[in-house]
N, C-alpha and C. Protein backbone atom coordinates (compact mmCIF):
# COMPACT_ATOMS: atom_id res chain seq x y z
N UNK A 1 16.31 12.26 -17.97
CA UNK A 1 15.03 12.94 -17.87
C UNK A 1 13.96 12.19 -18.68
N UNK A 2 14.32 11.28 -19.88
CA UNK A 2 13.44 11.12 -21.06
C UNK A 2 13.05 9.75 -19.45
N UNK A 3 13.48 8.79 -18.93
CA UNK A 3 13.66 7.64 -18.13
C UNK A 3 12.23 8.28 -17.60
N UNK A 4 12.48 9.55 -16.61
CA UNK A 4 11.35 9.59 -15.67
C UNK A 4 9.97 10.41 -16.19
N UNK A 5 10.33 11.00 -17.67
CA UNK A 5 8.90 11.33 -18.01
C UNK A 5 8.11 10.05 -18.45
N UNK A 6 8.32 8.88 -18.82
CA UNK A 6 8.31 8.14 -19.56
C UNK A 6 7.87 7.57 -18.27
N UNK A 7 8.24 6.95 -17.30
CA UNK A 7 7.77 6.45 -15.79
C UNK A 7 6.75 6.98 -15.47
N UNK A 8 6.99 8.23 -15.63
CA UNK A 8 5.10 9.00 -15.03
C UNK A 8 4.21 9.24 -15.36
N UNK A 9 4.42 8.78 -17.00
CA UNK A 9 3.26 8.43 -18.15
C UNK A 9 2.95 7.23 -18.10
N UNK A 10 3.24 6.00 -18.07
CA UNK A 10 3.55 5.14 -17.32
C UNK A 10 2.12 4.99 -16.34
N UNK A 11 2.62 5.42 -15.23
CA UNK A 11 2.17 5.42 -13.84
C UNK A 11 0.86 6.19 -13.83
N UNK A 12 0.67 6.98 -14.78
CA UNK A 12 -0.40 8.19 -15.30
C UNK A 12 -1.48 6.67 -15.83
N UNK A 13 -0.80 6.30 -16.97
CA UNK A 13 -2.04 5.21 -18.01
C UNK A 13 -2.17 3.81 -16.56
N UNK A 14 -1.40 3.44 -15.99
CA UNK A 14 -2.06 2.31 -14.86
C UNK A 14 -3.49 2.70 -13.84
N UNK A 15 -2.88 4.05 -13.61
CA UNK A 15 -4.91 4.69 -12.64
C UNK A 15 -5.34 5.15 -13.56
N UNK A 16 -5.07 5.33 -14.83
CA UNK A 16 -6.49 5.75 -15.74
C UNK A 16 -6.95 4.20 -16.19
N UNK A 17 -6.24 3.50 -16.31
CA UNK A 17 -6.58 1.92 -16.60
C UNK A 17 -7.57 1.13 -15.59
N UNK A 18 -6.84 1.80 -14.09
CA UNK A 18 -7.62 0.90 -13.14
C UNK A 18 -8.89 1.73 -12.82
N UNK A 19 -8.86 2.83 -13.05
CA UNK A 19 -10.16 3.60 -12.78
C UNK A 19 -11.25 3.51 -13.93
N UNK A 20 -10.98 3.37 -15.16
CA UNK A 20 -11.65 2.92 -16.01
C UNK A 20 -12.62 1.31 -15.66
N UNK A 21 -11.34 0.22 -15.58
CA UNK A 21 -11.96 -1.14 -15.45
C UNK A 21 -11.10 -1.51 -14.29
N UNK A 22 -12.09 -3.26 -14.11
CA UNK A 22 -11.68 -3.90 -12.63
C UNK A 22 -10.46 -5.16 -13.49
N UNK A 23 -8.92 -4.69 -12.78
CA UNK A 23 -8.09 -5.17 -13.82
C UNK A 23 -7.91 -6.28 -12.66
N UNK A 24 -8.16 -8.13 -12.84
CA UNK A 24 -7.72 -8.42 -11.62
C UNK A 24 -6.64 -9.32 -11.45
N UNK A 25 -5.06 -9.06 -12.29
CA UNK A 25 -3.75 -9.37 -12.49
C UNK A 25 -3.16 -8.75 -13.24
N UNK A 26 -1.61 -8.95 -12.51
CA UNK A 26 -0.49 -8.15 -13.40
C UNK A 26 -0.43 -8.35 -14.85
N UNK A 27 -0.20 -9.54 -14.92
CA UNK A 27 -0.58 -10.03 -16.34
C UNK A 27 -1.69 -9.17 -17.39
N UNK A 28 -2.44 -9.31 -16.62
CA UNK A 28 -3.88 -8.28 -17.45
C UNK A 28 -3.29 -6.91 -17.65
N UNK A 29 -3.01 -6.20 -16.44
CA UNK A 29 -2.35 -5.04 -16.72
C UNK A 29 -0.90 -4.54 -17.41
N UNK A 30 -0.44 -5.72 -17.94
CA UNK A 30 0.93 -5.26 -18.32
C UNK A 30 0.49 -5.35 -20.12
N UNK A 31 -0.40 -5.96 -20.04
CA UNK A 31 -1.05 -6.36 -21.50
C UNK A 31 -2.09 -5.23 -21.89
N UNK A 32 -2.69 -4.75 -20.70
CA UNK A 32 -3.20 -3.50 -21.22
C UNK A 32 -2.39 -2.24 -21.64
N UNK A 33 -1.12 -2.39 -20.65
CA UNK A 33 -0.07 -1.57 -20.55
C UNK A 33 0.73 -1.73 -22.58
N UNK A 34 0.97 -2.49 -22.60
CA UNK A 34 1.76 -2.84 -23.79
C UNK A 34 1.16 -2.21 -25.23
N UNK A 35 -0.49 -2.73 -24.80
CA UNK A 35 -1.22 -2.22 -26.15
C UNK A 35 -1.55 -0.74 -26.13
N UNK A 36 -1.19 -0.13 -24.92
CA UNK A 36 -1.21 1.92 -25.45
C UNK A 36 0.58 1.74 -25.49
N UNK A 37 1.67 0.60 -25.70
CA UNK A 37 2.39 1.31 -26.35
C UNK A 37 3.87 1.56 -25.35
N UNK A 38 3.35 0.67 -23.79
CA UNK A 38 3.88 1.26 -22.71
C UNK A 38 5.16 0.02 -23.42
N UNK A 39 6.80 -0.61 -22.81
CA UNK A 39 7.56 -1.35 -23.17
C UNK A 39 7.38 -1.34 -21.38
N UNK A 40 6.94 -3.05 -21.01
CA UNK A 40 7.01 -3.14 -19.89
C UNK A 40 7.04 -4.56 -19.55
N UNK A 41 7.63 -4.73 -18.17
CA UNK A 41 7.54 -6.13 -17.63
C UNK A 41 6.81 -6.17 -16.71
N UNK A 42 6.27 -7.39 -15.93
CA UNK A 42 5.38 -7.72 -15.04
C UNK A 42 6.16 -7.44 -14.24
N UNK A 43 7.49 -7.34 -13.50
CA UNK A 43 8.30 -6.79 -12.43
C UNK A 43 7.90 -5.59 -12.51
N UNK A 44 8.23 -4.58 -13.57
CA UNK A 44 8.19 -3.44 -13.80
C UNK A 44 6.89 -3.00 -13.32
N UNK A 45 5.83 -3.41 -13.59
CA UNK A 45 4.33 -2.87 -13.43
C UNK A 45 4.25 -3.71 -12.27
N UNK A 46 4.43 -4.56 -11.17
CA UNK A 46 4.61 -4.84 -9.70
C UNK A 46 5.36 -3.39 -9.07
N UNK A 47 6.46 -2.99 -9.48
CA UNK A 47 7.06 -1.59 -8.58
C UNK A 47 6.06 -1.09 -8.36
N UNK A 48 5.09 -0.31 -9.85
CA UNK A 48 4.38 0.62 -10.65
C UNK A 48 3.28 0.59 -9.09
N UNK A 49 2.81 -0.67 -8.98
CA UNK A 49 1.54 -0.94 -8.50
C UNK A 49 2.18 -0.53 -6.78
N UNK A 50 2.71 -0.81 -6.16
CA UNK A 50 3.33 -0.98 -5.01
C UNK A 50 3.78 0.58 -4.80
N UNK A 51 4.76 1.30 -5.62
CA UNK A 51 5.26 3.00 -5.62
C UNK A 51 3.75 3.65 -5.25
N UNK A 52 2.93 3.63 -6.52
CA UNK A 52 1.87 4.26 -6.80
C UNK A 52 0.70 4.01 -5.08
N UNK A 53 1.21 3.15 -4.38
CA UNK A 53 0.20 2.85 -3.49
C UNK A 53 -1.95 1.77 -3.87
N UNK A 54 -1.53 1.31 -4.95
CA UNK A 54 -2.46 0.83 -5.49
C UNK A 54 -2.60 -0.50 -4.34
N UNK A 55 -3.91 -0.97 -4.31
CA UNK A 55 -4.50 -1.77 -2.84
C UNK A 55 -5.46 -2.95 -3.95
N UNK A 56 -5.04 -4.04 -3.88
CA UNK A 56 -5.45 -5.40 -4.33
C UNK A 56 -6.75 -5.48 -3.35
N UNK A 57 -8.36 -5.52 -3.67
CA UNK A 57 -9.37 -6.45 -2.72
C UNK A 57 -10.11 -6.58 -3.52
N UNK A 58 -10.73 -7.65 -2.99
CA UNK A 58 -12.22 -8.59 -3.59
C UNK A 58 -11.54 -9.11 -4.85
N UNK A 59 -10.63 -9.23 -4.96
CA UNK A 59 -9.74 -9.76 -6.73
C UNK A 59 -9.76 -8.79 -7.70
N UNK A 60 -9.29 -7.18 -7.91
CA UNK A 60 -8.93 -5.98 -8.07
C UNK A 60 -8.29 -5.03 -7.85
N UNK A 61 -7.66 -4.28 -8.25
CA UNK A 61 -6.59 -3.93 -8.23
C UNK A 61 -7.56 -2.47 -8.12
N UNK A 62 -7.12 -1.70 -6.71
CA UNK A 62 -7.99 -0.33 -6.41
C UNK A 62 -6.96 0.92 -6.34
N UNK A 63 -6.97 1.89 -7.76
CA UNK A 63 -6.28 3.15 -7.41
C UNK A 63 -6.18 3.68 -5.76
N UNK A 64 -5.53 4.44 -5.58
CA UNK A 64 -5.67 4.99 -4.50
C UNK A 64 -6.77 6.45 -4.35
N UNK A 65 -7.07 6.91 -4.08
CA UNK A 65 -8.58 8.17 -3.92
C UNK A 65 -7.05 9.21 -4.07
N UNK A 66 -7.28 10.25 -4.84
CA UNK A 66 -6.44 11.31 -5.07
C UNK A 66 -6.15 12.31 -3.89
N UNK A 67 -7.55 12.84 -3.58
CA UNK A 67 -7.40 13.41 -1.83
C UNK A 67 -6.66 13.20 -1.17
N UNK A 68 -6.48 11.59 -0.80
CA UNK A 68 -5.83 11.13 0.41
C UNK A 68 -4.53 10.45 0.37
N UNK A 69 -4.36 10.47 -1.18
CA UNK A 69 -2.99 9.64 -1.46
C UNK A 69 -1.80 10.82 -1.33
N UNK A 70 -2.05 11.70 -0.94
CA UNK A 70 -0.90 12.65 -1.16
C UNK A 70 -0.78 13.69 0.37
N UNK A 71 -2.43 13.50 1.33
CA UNK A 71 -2.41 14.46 2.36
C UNK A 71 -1.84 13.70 3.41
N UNK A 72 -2.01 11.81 3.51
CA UNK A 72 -1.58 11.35 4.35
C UNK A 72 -0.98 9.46 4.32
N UNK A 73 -0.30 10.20 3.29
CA UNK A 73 -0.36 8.47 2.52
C UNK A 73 -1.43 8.21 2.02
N UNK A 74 -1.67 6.81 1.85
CA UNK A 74 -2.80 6.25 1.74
C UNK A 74 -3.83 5.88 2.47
N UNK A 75 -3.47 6.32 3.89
CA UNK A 75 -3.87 5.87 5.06
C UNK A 75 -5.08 6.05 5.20
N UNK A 76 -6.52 6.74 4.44
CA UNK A 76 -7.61 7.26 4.55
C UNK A 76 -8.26 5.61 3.99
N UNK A 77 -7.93 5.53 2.10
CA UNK A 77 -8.34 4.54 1.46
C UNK A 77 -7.95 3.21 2.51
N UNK A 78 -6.95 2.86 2.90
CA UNK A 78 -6.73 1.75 3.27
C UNK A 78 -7.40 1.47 5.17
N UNK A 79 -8.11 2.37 5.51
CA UNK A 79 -8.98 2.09 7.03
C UNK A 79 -9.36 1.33 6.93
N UNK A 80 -10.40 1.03 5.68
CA UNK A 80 -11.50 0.42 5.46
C UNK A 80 -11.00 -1.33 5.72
N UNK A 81 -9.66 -1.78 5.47
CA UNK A 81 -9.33 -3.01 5.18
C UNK A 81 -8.78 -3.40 6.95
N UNK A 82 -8.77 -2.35 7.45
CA UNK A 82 -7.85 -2.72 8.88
C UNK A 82 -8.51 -3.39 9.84
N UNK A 83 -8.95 -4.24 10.43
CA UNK A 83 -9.58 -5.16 11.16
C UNK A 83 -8.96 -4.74 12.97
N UNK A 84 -8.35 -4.96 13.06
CA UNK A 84 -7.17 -5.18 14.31
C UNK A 84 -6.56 -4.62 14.64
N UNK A 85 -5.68 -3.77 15.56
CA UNK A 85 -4.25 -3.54 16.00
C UNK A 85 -4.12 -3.87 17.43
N UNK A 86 -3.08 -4.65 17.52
CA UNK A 86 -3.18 -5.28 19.34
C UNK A 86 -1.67 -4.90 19.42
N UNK A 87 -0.59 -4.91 20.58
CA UNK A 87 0.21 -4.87 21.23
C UNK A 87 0.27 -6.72 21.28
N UNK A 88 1.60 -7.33 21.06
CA UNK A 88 2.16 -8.94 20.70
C UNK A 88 3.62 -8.27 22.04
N UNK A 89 3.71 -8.01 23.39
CA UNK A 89 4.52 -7.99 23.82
C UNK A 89 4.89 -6.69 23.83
N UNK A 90 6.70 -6.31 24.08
CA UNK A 90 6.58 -4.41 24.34
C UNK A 90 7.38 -4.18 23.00
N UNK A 91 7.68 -4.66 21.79
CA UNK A 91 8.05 -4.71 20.90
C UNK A 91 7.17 -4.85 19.65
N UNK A 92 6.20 -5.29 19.59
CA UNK A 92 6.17 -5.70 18.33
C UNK A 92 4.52 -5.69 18.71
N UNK A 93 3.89 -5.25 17.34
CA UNK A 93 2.01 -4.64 17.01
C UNK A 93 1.90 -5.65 15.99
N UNK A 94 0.59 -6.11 16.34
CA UNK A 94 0.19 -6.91 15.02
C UNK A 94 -1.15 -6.09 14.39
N UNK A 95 -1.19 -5.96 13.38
CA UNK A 95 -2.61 -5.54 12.84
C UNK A 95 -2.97 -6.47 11.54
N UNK A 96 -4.19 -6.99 11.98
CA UNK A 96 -5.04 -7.45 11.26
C UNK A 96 -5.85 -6.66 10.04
N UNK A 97 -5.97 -7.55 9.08
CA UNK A 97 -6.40 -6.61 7.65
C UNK A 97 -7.29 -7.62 7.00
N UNK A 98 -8.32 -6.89 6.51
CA UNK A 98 -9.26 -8.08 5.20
C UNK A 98 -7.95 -8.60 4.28
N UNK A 99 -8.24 -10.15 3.91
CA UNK A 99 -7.51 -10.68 2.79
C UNK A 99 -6.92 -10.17 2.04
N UNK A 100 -5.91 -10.38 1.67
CA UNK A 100 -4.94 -9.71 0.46
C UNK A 100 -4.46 -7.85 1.00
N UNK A 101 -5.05 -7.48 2.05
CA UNK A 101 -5.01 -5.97 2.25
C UNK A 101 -3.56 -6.10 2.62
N UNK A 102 -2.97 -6.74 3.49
CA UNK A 102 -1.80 -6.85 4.58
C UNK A 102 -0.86 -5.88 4.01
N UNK A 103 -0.27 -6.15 2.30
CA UNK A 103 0.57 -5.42 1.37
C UNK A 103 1.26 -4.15 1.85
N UNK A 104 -0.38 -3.82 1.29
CA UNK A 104 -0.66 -2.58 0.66
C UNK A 104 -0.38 -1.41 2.24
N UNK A 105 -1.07 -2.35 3.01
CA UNK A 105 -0.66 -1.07 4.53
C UNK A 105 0.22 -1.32 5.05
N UNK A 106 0.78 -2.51 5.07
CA UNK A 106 2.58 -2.40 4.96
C UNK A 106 3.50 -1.75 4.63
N UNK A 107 3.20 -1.16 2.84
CA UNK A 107 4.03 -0.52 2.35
C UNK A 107 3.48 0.98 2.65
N UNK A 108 2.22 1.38 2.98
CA UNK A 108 2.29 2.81 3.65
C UNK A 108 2.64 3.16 5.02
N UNK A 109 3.09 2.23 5.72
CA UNK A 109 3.13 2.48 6.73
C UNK A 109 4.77 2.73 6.80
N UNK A 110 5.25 1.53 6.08
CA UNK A 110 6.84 1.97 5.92
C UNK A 110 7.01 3.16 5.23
N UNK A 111 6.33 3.70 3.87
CA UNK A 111 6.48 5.14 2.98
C UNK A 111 6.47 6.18 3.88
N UNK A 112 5.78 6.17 5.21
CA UNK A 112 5.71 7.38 6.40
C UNK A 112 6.97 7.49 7.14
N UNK A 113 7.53 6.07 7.06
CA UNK A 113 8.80 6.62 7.62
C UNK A 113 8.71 6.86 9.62
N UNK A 114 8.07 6.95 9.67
CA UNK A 114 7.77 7.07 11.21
C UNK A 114 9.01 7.03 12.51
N UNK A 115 9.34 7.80 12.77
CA UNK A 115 10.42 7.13 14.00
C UNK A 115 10.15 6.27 14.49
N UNK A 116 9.13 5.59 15.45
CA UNK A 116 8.93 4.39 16.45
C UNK A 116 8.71 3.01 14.85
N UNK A 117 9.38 3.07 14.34
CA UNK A 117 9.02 1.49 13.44
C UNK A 117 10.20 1.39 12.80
N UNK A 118 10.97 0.12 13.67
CA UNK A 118 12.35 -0.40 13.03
C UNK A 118 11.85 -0.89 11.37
N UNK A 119 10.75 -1.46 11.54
CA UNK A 119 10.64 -2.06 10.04
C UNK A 119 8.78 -3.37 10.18
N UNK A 120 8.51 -3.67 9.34
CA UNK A 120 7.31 -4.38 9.50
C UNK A 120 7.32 -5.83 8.40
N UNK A 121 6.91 -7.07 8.36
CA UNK A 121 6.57 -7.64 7.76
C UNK A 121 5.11 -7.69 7.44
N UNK A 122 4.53 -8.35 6.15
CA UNK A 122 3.41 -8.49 6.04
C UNK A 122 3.02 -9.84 5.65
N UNK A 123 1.74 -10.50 5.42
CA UNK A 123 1.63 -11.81 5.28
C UNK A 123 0.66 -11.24 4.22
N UNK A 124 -0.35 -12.29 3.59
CA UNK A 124 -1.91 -11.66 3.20
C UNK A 124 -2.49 -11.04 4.10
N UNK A 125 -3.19 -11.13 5.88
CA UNK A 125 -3.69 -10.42 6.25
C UNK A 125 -3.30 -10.32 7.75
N UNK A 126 -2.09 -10.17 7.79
CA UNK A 126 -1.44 -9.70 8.97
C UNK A 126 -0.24 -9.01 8.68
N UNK A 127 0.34 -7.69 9.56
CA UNK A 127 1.25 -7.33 9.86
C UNK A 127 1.46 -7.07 10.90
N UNK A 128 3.25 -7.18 11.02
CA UNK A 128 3.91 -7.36 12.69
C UNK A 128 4.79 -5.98 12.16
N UNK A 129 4.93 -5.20 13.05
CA UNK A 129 5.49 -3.49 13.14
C UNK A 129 6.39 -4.21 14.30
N UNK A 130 7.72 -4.03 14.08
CA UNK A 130 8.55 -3.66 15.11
C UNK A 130 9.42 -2.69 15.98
N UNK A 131 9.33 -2.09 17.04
CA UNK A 131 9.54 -0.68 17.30
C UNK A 131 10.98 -1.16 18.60
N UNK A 132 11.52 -0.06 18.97
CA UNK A 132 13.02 -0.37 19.69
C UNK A 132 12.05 -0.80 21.10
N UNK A 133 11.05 0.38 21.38
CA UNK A 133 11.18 -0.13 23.09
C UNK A 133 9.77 0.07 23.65
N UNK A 134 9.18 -0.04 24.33
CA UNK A 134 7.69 0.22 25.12
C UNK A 134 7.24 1.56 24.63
N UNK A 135 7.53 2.75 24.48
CA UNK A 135 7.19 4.10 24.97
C UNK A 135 7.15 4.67 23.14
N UNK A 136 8.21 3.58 22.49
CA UNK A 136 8.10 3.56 21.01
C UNK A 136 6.48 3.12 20.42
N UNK A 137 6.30 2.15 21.33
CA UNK A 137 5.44 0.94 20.82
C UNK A 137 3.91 1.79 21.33
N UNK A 138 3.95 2.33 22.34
CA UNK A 138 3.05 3.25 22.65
C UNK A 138 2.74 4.30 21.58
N UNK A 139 3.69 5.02 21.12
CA UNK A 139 3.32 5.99 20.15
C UNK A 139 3.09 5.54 18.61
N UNK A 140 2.95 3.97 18.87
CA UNK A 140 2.90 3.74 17.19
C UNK A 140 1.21 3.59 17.36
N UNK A 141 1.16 3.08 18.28
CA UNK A 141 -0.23 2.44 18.67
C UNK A 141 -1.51 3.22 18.62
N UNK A 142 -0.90 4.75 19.42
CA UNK A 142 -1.82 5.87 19.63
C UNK A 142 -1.62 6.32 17.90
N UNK A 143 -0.52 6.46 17.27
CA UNK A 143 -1.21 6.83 15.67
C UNK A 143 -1.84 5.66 15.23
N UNK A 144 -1.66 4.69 15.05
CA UNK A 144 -2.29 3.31 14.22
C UNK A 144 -3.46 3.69 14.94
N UNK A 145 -3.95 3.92 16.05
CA UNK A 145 -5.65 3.84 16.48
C UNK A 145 -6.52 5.49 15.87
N UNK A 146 -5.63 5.99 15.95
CA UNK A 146 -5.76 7.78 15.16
C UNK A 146 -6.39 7.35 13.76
N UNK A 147 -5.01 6.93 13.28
CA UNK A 147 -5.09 6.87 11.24
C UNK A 147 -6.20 5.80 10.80
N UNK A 148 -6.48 4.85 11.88
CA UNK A 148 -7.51 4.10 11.45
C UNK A 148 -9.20 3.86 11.93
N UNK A 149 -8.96 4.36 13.20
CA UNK A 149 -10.35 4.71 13.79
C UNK A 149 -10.51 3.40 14.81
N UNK A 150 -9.63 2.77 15.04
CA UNK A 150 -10.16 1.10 16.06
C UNK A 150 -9.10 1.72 17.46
């Protein structure tokens, strides 16, 4: 129990950190982390950043908006970065993202869990969603154009 209060205090001082200032590396933040006291590694505060849904742009590290991080993922904050979503064949969606975004809607898109998505890679500003079959790939498409507005 002491493990996960200690994690969510933790995870508590990183968005009061990033909402305070524009932190723009792990490094920076594990050093801010250290001096309130936190015992941490740059792996450790990479989970932190990635669990928490935190979104890297313009060279900053952006909390997630409280509203929306909990009603639908992150999926509200992260529209703004989505450029693209096309159909690559009857398998597989690519969506385009501003620089460095690719991550971050990668990992919410996998946190949803979704039936139609075997699994996704991400680059800096592309991801490929792979789904079993056409009718899969259809229903990822009609939410991805829903959750993001394109």
């Amino acid at each position: 129990m002491l493990h996960d209060h200690h994690l969510q205090g933790r995870r508590e001082a990183i968005l009061n950190i990033l909402r305070a200032s524009a932190v723009r590396g792990q490094a920076e933040l594990t050093q801010l982390l250290r001096r309130r006291g936190f015992a941490v590694t740059q792996s450790s505060v990479s989970r932190d950043l990635r669990e928490l849904g935190v979104l890297k742009a313009s060279g900053r590290y952006l909390p997630p908006p409280a509203d929306t991080a909990h009603a639908n993922g992150n999926f509200g904050a992260l529209a703004q970065f989505v450029r693209t979503v096309k159909p690559a064949g009857a398998s597989l969606t690519v969506i385009r993202t501003s620089t460095g975004a690719a991550q971050s809607v990668a990992v919410a898109i996998d946190k949803a869990e979704w039936p139609e998505v075997v699994g996704t890679i991400s680059g800096d500003d592309t991801i490929f969603i792979a789904t079993p079959a056409p009718r899969a790939q259809q229903r990822l498409l009609a939410r991805l154009h829903q959750l993001f507005g394109i």
